[in-house]
C-alpha atoms as a PDB file:
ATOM      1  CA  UNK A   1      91.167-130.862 112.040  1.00  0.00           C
ATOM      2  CA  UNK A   2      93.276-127.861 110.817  1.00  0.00           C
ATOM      3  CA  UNK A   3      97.122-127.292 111.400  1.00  0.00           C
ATOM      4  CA  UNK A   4      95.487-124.264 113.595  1.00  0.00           C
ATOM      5  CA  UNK A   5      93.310-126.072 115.167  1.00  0.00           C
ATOM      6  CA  UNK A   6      96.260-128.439 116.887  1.00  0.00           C
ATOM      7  CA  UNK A   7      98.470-126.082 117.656  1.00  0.00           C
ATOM      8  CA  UNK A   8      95.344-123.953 119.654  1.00  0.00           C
ATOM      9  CA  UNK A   9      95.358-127.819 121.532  1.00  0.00           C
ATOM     10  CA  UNK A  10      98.792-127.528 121.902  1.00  0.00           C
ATOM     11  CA  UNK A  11      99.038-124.646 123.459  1.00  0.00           C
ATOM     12  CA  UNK A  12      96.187-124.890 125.776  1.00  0.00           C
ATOM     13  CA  UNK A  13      96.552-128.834 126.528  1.00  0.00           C
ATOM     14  CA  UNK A  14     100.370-128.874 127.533  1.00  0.00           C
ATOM     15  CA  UNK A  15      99.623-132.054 130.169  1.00  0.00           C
ATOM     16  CA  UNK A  16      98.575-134.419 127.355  1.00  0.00           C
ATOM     17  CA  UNK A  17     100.123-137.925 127.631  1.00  0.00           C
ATOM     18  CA  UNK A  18      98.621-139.111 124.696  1.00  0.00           C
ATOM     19  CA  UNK A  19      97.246-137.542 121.529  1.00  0.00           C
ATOM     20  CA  UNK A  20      95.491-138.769 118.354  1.00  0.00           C
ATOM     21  CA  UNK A  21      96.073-136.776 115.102  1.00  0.00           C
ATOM     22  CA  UNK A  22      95.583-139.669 112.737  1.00  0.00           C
ATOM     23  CA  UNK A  23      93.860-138.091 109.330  1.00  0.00           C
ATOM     24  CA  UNK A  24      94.234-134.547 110.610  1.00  0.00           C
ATOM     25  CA  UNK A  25      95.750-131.613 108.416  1.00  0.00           C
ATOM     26  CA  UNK A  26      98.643-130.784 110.795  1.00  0.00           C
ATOM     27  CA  UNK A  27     101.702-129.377 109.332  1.00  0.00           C
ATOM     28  CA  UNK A  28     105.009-128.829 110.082  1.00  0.00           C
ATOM     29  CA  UNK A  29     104.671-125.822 112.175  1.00  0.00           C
ATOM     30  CA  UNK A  30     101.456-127.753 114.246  1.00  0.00           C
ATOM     31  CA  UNK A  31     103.765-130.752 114.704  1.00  0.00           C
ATOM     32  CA  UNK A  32     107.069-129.074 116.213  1.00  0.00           C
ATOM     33  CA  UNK A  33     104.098-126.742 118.579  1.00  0.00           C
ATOM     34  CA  UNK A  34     102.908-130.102 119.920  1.00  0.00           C
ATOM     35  CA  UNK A  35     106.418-131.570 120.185  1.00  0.00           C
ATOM     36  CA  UNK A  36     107.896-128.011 122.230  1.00  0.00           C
ATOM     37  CA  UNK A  37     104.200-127.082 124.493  1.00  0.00           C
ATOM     38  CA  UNK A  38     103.163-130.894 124.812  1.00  0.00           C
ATOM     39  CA  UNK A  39     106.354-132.079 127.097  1.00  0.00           C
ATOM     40  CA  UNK A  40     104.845-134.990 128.902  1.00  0.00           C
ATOM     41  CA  UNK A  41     103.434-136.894 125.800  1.00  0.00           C
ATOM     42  CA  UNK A  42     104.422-140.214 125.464  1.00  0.00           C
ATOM     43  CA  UNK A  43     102.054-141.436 122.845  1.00  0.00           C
ATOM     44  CA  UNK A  44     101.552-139.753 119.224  1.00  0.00           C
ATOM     45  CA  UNK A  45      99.484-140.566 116.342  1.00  0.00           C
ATOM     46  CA  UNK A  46     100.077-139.124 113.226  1.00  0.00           C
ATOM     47  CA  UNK A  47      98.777-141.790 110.997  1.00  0.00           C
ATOM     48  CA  UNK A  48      97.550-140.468 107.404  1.00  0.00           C
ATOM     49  CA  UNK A  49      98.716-136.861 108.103  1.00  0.00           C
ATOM     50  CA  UNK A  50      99.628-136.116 104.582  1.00  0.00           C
ATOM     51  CA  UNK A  51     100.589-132.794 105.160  1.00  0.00           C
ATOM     52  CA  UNK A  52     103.699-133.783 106.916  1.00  0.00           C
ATOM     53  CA  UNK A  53     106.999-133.283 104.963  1.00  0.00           C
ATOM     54  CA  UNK A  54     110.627-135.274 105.646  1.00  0.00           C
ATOM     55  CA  UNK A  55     111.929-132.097 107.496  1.00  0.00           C
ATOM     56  CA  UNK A  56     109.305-132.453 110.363  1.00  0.00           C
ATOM     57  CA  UNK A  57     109.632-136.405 110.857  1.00  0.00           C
ATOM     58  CA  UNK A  58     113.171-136.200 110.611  1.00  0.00           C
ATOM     59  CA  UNK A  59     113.438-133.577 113.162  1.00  0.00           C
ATOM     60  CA  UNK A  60     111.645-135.699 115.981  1.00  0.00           C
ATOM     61  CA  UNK A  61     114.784-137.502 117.139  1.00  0.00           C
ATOM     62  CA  UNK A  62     116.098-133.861 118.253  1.00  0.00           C
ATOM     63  CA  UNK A  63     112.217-132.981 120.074  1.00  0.00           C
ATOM     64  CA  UNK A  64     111.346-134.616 123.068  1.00  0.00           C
ATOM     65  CA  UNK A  65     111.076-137.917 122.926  1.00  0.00           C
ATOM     66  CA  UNK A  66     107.527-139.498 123.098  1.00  0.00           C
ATOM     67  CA  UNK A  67     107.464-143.025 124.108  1.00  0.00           C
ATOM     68  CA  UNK A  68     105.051-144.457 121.309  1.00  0.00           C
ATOM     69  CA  UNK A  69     104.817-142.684 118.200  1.00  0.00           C
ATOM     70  CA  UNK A  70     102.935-143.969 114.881  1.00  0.00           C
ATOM     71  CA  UNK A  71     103.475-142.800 111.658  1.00  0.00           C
ATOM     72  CA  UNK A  72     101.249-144.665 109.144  1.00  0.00           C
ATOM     73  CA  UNK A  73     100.644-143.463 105.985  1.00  0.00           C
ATOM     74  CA  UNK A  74     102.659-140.097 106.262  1.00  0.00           C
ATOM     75  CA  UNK A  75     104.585-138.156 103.559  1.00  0.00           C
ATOM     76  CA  UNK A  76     107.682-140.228 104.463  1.00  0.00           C
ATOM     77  CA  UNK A  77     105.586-143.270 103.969  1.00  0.00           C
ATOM     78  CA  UNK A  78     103.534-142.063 100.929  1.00  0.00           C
ATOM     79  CA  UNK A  79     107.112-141.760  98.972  1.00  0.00           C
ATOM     80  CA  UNK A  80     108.466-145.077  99.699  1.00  0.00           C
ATOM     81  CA  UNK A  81     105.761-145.988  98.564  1.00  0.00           C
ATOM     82  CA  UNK A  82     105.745-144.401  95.490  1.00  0.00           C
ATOM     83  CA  UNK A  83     109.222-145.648  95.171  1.00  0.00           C
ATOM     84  CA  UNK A  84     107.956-149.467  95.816  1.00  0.00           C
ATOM     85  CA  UNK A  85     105.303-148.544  92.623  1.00  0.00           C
ATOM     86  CA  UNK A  86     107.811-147.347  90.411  1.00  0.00           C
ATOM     87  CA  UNK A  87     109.646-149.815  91.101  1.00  0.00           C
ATOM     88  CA  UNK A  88     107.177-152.904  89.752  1.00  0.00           C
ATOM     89  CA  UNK A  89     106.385-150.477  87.109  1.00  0.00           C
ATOM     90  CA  UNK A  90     110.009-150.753  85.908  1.00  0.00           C
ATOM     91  CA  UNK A  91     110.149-154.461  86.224  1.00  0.00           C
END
């Protein structure tokens, strides 16, 4: 799914408790959308959803708080991950 394509959920679907983005191509912009028009979540998966940068992750402390997120495979996770590479590489 398209970054448009969850933030048209978002905006329609504002009594989800739980959502499932895992693998979709949400963005920033579709993230903080869910976070501000989906109040009652309290479970999030955003599991492989490369498209993610640090600024939106680190920004979810300051959104309302959902009970269960998952962030698998992420950009956050992607570059400590790289990080753990280079790493062996340089050993």
């Amino acid at each position: 799914m398209k970054n448009s394509g969850v933030e048209q959920i978002a905006a329609n679907c504002t009594s989800l408790l739980r959502l499932g983005l895992a693998e979709c191509r949400v963005k920033d912009r579709g993230l903080r959308k869910v976070l501000t028009c989906c109040g009652q979540l309290e479970h999030l998966d955003l599991s492989w959803c490369d498209k993610l940068t640090n600024t939106a992750l680190t920004a979810l402390p300051i959104l309302p708080p959902v009970s269960s997120p998952i962030f698998s495979n992420t950009h956050r996770e992607k570059k400590r991950e790289e990080k753990g590479e280079n790493e062996k590489d340089n050993d």
